[in-house]
Protein backbone atom coordinates (compact mmCIF):
# COMPACT_ATOMS: atom_id res chain seq x y z
CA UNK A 1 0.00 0.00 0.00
CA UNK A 2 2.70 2.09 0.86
CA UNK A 3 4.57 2.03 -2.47
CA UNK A 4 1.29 2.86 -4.15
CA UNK A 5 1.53 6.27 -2.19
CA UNK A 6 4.76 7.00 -3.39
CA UNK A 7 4.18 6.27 -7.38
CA UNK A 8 0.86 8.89 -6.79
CA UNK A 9 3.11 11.06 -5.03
CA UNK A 10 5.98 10.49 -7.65
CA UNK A 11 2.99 11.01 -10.57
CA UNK A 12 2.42 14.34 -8.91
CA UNK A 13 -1.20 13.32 -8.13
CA UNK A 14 -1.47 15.02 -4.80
CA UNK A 15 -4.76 13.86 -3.76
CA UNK A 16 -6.37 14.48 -0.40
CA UNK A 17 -9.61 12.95 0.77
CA UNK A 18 -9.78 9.47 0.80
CA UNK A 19 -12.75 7.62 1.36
CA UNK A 20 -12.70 3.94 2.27
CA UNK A 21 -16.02 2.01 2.67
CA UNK A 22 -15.48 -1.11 5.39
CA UNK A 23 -12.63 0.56 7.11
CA UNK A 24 -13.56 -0.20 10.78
CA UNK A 25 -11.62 -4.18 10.29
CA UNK A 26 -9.05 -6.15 7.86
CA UNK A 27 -7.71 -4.74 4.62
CA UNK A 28 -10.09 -1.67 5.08
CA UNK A 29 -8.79 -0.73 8.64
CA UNK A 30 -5.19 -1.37 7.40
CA UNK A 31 -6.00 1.33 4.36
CA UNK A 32 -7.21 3.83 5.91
CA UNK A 33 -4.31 3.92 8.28
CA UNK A 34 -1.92 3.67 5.47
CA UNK A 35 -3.43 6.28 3.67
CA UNK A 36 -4.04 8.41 7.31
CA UNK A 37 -0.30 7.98 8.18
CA UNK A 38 0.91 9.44 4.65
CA UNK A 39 -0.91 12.81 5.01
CA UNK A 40 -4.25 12.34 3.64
CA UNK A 41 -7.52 13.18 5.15
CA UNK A 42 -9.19 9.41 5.37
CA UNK A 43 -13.01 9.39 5.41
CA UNK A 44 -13.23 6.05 6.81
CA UNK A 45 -16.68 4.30 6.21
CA UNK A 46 -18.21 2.05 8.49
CA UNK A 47 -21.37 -0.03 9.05
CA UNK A 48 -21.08 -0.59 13.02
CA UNK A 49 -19.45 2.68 14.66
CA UNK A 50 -18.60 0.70 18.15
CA UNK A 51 -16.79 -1.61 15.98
CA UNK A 52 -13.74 0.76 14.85
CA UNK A 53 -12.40 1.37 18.43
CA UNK A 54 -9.06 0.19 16.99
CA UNK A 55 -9.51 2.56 14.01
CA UNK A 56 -10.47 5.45 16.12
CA UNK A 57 -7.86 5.21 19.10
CA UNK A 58 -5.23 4.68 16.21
CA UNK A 59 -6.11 8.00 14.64
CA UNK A 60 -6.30 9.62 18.63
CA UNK A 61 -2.71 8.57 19.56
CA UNK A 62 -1.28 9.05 16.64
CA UNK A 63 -3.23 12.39 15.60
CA UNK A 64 -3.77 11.27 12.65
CA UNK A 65 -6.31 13.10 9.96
CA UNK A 66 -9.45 10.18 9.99
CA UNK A 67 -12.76 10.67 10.03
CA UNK A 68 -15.25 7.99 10.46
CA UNK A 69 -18.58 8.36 8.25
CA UNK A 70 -22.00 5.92 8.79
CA UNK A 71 -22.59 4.06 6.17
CA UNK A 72 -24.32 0.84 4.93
CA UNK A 73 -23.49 -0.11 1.75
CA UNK A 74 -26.08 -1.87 1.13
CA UNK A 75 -28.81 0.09 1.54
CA UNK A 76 -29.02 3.00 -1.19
CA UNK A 77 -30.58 5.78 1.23
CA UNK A 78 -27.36 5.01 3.62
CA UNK A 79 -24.70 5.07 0.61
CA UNK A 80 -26.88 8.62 -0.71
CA UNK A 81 -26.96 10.20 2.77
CA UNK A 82 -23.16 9.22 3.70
CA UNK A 83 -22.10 10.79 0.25
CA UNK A 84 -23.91 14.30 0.18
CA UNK A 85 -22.35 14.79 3.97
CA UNK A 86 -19.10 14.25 2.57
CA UNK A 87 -19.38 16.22 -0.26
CA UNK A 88 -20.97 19.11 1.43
CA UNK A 89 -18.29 18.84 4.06
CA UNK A 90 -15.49 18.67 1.97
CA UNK A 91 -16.33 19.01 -1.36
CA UNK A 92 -14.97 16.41 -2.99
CA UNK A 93 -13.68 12.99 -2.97
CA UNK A 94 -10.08 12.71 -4.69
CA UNK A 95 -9.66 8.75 -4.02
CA UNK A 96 -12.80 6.39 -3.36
CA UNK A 97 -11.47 2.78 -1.99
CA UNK A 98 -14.47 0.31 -1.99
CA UNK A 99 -12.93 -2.27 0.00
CA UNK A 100 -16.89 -3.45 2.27
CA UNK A 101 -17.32 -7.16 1.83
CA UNK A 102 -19.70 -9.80 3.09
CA UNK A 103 -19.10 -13.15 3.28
CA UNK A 104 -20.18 -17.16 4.24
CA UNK A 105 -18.73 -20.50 4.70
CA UNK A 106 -21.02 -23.12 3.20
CA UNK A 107 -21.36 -25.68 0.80
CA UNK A 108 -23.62 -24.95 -2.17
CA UNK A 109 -26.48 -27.37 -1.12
CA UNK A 110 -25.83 -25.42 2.66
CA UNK A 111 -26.03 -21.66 0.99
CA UNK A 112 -29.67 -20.48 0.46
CA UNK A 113 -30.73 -18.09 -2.48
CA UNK A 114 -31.26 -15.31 0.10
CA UNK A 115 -27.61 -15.63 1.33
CA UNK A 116 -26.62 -15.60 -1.62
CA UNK A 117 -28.20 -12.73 -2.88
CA UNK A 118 -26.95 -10.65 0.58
CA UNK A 119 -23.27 -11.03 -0.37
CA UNK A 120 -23.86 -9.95 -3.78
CA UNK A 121 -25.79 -6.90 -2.79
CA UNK A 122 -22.58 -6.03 -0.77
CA UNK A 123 -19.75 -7.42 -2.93
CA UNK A 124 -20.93 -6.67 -6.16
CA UNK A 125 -23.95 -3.97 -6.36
CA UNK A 126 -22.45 -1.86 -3.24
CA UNK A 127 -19.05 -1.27 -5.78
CA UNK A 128 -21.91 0.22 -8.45
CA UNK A 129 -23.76 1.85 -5.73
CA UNK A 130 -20.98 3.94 -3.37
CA UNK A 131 -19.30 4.45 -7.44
CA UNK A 132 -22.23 5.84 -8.71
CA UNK A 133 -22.84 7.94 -6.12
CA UNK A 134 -19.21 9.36 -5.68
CA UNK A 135 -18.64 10.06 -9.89
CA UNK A 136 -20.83 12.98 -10.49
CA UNK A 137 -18.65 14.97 -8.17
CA UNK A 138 -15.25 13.40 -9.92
CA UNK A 139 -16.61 14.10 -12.85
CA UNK A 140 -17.40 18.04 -11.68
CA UNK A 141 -13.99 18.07 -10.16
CA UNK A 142 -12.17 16.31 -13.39
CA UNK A 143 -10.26 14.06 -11.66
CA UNK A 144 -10.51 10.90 -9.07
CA UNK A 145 -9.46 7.65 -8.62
CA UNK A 146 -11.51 4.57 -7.75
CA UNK A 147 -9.77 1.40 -6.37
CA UNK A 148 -12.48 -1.61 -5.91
CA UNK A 149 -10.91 -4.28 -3.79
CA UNK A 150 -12.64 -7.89 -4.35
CA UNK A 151 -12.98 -10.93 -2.18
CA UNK A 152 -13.67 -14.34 -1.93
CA UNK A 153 -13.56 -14.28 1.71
CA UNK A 154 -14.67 -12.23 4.37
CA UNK A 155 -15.02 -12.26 7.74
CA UNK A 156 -18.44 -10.23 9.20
């Protein structure tokens, strides 16, 4: 993660706010610290706020620029309402990292449709969602990145 700072950095893509969709655990967590430590603001998105004591205390001791934002991915009116705060907080979002992931362990005869149908609401249509709702502004703003981070694996 670290050496993908520096080749932005070396690009001379200064880029500021990051946000980060299931930061409060795992590869999100580690992100938005990563990104945090280097000098960025980190919007750090999370379903369960009492979850991301780690996260938070991290970002106290270390005074680090991370702010945690609500939001569900799966549920459109959470994804709309988390964006327009950020936006009309801070304007823009330079770097969107859509790293929230849901996942089972189960055999196929063991998985039910519905299950089924839950981790592809948040590993697949959450991407199109948070994306969707984020690219009007990069497009504004004429310029962005978007990093979607897959899984076959996740822990809840």
């Amino acid at each position: 993660m670290i050496e993908c700072l520096k080749i932005i950095k070396n690009r001379r893509f200064y880029i500021k706010i990051v946000f980060i969709t299931g930061a409060s655990s795992g590869i999100g967590c580690a992100t938005a610290l990563a990104f945090a430590r280097a000098g960025y603001h980190v919007i750090a998105g999370v379903r369960q706020i009492s979850k991301s004591a780690y996260l938070e205390e991290c970002a106290r001791v270390e005074n680090l620029n991370l702010t945690l934002a609500f939001i569900d991915v799966a549920d459109d009116q959470s994804v709309h309402s988390a964006i327009e705060s950020i936006i009309s907080r801070y304007k823009k979002i330079d770097i969107l990292i859509n790293n929230a992931g849901a996942g089972f362990l189960g055999t196929m005869e063991q998985t039910t449709l519905e299950q089924a149908r839950q981790v592809m609401n948040v590993n697949f249509f959450s991407v199109w969602r948070v994306t969707q709702a984020v690219f009007p502004t990069m497009r504004k703003n004429r310029s962005g990145r978007i990093i979607a981070l897959e899984r076959l694996l996740s822990s809840n």
